[in-house]
N, C-alpha and C. Protein backbone atom coordinates (compact mmCIF):
# COMPACT_ATOMS: atom_id res chain seq x y z
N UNK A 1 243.91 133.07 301.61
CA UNK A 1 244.96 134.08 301.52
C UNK A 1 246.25 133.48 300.93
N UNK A 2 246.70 132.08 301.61
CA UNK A 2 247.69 131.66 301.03
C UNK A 2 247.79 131.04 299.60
N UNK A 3 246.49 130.73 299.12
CA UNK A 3 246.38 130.13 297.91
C UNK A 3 246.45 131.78 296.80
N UNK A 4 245.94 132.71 296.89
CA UNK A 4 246.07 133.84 296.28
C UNK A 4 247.44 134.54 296.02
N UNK A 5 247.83 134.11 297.49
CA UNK A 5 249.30 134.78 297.36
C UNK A 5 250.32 133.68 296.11
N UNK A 6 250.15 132.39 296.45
CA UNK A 6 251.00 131.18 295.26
C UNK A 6 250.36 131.83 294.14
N UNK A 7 249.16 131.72 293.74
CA UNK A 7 248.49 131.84 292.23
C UNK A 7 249.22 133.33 291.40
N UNK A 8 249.30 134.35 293.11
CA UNK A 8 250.02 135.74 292.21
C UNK A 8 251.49 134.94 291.63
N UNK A 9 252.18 134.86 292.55
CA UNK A 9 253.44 134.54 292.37
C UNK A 9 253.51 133.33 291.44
N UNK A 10 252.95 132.27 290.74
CA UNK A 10 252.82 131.81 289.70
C UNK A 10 252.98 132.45 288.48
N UNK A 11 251.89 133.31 288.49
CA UNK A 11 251.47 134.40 287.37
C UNK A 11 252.17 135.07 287.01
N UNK A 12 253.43 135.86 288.15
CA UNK A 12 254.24 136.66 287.98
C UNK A 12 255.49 136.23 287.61
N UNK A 13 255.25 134.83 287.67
CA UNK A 13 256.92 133.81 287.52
C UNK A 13 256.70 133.58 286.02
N UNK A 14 255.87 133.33 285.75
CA UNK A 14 255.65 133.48 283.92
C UNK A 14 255.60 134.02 283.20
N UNK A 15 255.33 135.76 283.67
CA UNK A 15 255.84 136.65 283.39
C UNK A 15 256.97 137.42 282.75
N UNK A 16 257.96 136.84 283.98
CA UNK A 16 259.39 137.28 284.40
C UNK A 16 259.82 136.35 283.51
N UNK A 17 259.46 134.62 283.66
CA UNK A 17 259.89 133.96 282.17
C UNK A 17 260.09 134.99 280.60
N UNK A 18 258.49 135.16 280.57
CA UNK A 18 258.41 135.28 279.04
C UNK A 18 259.53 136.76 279.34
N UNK A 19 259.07 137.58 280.20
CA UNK A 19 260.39 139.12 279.92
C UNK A 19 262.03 138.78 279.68
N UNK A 20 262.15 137.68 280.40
CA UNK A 20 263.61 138.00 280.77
C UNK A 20 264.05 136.46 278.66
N UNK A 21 263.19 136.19 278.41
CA UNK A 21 263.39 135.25 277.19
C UNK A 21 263.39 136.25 275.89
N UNK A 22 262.43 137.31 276.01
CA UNK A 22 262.66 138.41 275.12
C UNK A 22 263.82 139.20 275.17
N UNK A 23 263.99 139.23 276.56
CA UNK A 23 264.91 140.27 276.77
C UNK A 23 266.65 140.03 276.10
N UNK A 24 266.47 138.38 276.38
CA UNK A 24 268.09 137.16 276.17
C UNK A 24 267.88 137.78 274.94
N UNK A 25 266.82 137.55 273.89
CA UNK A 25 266.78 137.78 272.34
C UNK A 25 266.98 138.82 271.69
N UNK A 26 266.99 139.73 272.76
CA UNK A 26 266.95 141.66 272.22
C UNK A 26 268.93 141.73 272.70
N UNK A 27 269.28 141.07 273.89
CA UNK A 27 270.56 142.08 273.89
C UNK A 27 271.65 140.92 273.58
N UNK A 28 272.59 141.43 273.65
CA UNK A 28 273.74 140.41 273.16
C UNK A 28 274.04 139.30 273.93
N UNK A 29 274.93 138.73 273.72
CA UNK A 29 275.05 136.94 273.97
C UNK A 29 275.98 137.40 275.57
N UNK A 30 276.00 138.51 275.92
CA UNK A 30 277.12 138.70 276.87
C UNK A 30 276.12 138.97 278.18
N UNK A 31 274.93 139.60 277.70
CA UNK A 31 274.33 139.83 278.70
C UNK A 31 273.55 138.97 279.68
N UNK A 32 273.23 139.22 280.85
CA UNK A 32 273.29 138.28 282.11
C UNK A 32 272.29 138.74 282.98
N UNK A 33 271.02 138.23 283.36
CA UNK A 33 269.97 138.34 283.90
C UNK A 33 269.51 137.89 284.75
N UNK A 34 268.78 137.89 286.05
CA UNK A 34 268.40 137.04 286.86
C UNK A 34 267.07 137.70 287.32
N UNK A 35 266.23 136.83 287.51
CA UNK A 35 264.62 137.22 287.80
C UNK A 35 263.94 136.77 289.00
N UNK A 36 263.26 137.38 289.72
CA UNK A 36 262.66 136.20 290.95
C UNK A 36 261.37 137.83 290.54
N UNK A 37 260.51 136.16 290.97
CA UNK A 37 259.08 136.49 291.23
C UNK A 37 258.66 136.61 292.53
N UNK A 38 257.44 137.44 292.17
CA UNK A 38 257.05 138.19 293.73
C UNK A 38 255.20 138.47 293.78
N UNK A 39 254.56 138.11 294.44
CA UNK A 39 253.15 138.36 294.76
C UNK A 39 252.66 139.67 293.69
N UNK A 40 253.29 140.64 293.88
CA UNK A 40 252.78 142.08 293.11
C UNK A 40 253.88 142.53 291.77
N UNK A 41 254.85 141.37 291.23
CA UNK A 41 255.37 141.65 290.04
C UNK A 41 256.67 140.66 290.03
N UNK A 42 257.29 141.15 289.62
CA UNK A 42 259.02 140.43 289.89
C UNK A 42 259.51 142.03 289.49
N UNK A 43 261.30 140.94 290.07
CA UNK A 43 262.46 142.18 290.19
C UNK A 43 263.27 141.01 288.56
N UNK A 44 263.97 142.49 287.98
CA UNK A 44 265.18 142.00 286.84
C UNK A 44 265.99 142.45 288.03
N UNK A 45 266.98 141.48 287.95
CA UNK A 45 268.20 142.13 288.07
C UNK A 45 269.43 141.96 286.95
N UNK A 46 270.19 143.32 286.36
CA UNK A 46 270.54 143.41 285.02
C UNK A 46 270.90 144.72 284.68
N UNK A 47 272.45 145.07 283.90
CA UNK A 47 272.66 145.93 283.41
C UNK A 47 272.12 145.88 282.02
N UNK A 48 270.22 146.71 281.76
CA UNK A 48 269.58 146.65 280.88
C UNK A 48 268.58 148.02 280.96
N UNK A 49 268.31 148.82 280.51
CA UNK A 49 266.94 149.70 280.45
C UNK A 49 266.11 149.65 281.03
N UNK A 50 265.26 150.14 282.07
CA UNK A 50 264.34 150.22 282.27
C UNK A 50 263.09 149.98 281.27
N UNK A 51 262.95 150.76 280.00
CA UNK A 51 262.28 151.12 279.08
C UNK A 51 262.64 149.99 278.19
N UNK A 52 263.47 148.72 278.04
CA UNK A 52 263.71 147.69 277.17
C UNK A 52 262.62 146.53 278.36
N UNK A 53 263.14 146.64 279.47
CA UNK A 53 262.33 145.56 280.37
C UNK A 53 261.18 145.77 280.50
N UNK A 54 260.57 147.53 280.58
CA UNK A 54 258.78 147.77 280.36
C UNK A 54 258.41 146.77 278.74
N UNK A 55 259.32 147.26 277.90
CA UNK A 55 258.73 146.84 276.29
C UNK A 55 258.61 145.35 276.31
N UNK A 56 259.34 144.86 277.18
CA UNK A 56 259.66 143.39 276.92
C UNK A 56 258.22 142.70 277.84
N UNK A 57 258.34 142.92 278.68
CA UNK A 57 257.55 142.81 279.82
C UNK A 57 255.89 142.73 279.01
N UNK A 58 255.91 144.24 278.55
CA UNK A 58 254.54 144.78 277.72
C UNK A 58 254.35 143.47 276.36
N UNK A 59 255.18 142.82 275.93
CA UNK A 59 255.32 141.52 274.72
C UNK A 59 254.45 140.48 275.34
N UNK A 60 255.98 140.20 276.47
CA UNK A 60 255.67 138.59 276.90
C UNK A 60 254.57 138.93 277.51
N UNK A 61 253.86 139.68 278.36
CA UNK A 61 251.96 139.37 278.59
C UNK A 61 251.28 139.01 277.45
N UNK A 62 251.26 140.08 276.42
CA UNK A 62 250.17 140.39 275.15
C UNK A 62 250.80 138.76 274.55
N UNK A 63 251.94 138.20 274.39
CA UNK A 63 251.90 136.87 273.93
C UNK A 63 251.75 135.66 274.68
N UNK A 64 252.11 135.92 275.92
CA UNK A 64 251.40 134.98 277.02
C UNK A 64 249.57 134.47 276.84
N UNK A 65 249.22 135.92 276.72
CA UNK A 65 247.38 136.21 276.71
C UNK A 65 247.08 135.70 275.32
N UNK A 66 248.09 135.42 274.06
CA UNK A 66 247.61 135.19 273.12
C UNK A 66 248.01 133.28 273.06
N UNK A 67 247.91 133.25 273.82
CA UNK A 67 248.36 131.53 273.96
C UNK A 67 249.42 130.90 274.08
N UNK A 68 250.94 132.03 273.94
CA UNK A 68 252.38 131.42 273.56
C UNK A 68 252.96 130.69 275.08
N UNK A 69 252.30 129.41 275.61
CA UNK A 69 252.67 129.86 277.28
C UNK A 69 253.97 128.75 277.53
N UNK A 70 254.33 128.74 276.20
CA UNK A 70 255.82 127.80 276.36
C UNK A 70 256.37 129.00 276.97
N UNK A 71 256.58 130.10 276.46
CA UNK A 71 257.38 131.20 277.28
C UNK A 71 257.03 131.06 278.49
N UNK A 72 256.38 130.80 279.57
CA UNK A 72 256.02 130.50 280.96
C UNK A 72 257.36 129.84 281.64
N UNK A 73 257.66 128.50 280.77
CA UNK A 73 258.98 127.79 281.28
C UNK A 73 260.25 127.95 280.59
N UNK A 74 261.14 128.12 281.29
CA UNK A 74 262.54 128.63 280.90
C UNK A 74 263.50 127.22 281.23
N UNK A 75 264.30 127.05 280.67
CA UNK A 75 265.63 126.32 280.27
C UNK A 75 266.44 127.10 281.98
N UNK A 76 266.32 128.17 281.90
CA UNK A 76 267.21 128.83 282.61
C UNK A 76 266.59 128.74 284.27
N UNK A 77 265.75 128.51 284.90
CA UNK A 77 265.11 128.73 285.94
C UNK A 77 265.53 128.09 286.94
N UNK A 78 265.11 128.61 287.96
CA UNK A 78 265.78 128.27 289.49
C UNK A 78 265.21 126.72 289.94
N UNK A 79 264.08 126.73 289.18
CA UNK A 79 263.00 125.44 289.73
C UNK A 79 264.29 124.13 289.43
N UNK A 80 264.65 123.99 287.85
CA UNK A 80 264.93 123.18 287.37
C UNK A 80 266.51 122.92 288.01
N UNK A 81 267.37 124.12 288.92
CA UNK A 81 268.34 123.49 289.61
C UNK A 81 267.90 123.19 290.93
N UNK A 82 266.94 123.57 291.79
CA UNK A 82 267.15 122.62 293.00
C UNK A 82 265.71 121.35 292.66
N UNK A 83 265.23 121.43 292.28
CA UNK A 83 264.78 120.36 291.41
C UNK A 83 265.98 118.94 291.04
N UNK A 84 266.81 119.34 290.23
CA UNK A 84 268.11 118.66 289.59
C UNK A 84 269.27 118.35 291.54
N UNK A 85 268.69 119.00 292.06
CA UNK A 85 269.92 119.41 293.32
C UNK A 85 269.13 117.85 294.13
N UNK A 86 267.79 118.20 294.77
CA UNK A 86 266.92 117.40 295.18
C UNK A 86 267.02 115.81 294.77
N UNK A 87 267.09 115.50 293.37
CA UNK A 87 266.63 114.30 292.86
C UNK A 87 268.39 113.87 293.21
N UNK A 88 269.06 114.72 292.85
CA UNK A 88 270.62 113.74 293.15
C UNK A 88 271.04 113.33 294.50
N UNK A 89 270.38 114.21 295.21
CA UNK A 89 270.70 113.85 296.55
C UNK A 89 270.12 112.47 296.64
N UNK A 90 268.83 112.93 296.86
CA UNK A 90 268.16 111.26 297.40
C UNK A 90 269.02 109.88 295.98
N UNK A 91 269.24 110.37 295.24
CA UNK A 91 269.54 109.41 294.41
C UNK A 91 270.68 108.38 295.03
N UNK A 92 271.56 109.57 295.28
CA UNK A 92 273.11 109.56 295.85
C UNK A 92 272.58 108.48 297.48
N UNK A 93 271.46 109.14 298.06
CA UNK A 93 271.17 108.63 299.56
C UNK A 93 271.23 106.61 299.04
N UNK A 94 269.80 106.73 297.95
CA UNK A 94 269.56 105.30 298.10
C UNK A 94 270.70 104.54 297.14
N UNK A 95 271.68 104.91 296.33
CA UNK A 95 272.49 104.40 295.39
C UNK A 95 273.49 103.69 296.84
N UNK A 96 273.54 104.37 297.94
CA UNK A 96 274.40 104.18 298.91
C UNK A 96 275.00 103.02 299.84
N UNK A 97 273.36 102.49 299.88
CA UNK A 97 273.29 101.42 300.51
C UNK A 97 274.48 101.24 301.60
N UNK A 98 274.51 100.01 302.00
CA UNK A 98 275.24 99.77 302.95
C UNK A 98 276.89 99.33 303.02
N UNK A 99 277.45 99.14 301.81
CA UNK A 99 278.62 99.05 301.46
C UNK A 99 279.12 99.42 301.78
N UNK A 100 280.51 99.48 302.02
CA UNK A 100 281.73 100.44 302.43
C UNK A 100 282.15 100.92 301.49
N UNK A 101 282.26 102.20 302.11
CA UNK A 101 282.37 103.71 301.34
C UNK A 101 282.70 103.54 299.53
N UNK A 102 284.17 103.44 299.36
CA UNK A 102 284.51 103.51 298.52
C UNK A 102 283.84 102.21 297.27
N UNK A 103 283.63 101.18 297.88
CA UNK A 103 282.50 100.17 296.79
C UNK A 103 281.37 100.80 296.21
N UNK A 104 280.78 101.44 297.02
CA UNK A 104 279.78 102.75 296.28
C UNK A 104 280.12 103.48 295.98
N UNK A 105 280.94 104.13 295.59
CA UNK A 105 281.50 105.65 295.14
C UNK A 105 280.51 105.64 293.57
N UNK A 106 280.94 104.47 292.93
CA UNK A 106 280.27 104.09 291.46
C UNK A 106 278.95 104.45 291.60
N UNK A 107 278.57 103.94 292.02
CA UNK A 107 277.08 103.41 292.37
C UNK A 107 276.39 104.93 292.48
N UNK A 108 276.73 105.35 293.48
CA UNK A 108 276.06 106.84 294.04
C UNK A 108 276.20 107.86 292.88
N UNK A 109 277.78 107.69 291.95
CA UNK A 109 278.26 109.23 291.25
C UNK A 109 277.07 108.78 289.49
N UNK A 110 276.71 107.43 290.07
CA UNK A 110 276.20 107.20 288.59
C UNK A 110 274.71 107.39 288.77
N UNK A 111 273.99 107.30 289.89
CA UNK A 111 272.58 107.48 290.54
C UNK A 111 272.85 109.18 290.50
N UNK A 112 273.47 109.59 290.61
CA UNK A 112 273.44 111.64 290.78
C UNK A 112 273.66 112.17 289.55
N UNK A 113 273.63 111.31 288.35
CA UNK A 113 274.15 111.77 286.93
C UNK A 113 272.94 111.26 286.30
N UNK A 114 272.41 110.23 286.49
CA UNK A 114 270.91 109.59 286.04
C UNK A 114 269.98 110.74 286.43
N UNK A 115 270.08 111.15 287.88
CA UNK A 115 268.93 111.78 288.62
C UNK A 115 269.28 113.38 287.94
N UNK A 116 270.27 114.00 287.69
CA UNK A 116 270.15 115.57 286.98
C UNK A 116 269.66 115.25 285.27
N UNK A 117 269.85 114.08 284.69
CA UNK A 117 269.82 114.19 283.43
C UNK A 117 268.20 114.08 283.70
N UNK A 118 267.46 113.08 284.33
CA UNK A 118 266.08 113.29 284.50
C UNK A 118 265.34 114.54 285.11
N UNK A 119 265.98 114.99 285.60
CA UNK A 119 265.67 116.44 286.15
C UNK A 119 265.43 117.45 284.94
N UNK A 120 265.68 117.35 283.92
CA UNK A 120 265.92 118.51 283.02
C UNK A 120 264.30 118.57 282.50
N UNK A 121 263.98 117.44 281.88
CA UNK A 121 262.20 117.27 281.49
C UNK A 121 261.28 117.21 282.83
N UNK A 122 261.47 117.00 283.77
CA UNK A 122 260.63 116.92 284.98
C UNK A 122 261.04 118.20 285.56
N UNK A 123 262.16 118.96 285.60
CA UNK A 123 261.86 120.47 286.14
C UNK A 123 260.92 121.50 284.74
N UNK A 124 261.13 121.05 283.65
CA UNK A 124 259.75 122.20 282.72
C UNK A 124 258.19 121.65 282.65
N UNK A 125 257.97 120.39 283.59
CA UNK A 125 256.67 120.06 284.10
C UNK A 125 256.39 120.62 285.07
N UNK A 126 257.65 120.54 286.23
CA UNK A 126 257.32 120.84 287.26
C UNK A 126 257.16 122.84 287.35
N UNK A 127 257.33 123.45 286.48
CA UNK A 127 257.59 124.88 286.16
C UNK A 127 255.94 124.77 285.41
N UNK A 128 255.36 124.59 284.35
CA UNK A 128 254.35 124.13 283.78
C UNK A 128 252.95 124.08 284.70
N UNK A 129 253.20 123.39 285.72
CA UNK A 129 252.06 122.56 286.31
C UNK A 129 252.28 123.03 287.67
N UNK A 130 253.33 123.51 288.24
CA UNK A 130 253.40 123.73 290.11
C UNK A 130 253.85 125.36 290.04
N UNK A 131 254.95 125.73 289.51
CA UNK A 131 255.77 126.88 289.88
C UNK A 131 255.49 128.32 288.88
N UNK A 132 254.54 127.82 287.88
CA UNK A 132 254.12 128.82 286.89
C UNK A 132 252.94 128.63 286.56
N UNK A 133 252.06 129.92 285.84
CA UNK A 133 250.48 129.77 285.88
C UNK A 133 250.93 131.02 284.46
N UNK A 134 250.85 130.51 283.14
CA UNK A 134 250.19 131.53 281.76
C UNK A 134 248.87 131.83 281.51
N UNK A 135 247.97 131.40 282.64
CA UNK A 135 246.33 132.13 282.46
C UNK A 135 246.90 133.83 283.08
N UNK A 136 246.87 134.88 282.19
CA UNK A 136 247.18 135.88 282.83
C UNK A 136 245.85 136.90 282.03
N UNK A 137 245.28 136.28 281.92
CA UNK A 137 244.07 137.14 281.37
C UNK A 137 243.86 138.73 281.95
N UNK A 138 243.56 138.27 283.44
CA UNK A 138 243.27 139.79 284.20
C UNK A 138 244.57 140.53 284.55
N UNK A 139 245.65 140.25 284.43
CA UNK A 139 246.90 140.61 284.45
C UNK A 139 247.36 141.74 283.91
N UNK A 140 247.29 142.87 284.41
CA UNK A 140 248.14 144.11 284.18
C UNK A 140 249.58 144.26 284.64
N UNK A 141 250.15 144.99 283.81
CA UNK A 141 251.56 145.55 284.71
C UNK A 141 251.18 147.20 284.64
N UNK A 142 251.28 147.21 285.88
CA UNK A 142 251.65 149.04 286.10
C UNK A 142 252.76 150.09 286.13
N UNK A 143 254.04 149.07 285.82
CA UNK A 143 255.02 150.10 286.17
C UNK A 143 256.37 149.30 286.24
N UNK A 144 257.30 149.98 285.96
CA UNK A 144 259.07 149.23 285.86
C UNK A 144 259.63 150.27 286.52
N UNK A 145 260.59 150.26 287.40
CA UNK A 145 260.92 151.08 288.59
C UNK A 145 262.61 150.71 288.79
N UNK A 146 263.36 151.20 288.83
CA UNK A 146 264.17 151.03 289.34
C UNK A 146 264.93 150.69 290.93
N UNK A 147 264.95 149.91 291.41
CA UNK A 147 264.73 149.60 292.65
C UNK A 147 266.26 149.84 293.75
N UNK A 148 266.54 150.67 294.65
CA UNK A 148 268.16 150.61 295.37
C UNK A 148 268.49 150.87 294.93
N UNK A 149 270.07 150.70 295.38
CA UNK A 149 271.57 150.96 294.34
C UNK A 149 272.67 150.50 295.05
N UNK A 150 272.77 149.79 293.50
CA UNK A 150 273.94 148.51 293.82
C UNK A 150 275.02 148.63 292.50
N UNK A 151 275.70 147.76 292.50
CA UNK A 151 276.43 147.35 291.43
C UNK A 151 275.93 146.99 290.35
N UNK A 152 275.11 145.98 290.73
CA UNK A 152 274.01 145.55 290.15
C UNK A 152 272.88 145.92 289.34
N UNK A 153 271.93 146.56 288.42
CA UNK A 153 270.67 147.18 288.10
C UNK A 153 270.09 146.25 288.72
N UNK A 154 268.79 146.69 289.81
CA UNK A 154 267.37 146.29 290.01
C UNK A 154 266.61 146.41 289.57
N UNK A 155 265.47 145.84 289.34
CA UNK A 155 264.13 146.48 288.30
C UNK A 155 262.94 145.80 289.23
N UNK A 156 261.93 146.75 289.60
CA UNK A 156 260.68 146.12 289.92
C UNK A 156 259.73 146.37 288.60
N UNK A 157 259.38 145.10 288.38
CA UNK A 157 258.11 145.18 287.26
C UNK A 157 256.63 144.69 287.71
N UNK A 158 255.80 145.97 288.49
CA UNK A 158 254.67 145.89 289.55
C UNK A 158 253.83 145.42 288.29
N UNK A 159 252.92 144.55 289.23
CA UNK A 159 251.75 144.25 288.05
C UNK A 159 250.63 143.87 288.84
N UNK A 160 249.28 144.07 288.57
CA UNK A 160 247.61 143.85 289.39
C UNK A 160 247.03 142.63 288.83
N UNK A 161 246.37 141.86 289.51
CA UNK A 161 245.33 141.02 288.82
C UNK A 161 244.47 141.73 289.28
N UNK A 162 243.60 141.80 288.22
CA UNK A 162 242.04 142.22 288.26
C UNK A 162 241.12 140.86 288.20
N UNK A 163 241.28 139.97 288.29
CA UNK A 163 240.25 138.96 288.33
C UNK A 163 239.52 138.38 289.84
N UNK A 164 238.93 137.47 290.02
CA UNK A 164 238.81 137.59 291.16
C UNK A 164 239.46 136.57 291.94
């Protein structure tokens, strides 16, 4: 059960990649998006169309399914900041050592600047290989919905695997 539920939410995180990468390319440089994936689809959140996020949505599968699965990993994704958050910490922990305080200050601010710059290629592996899945073969979307009401636009973009 729990392995089905990750594999949806993989599927659907690559998804929401490839939509919300079409979507950056369709509206202007002003506009501002945020995506989280979910077992039965992801939510946009975004002052954008309903009917631009179905079209977009309806792309990034049909080019996902046609092999494009760099769209899977995003530049922009949540993985790659606590990913980047993670590696500085511990960096910062062992840069620390036992010195008094201020003798490490160097030491630690230069171990937390090493550890985000390595973070940047190891969070689109780690998006690639753990946090995203572009096999979307059996992958339908059924529907773009408008979700609440906020300040904000919500969007649910429901989608089925049919595989087994």
């Amino acid at each position: 059960m729990l392995a089905r539920t990750i594999a949806a939410v993989r599927r659907n995180h690559a998804l929401e990649h490839a939509t919300i990468s079409i979507l950056l390319g369709r509206m202007d440089q002003h506009t501002r998006l945020i995506g989280r994936a979910s077992p039965d689809g992801f939510y946009i959140y975004g002052n954008v169309p309903a009917e631009k996020i179905g079209e977009c949505a309806a792309e990034g599968l049909a080019r996902l399914k046609q092999g494009e699965s760099q769209l899977a990993v995003s530049p922009l994704c949540g993985t790659n900041l606590a990913l980047a958050g993670i590696m500085a910490g511990l960096a910062s922990l062992l840069a620390a050592g036992k010195r008094r305080r201020f003798e490490r200050l160097p030491n630690v601010l230069t171990a937390a600047v090493l550890a985000v710059v390595a973070a940047q290629p190891l969070g689109r592996l780690v998006q690639k290989h753990v946090t995203t899945s572009a096999d979307l073969d059996d992958l339908e979307i059924v529907g773009v919905t408008r979700v609440g009401k906020g300040l904000i636009p919500r969007y649910k973009v429901k989608t089925v695997y049919r595989g087994a």
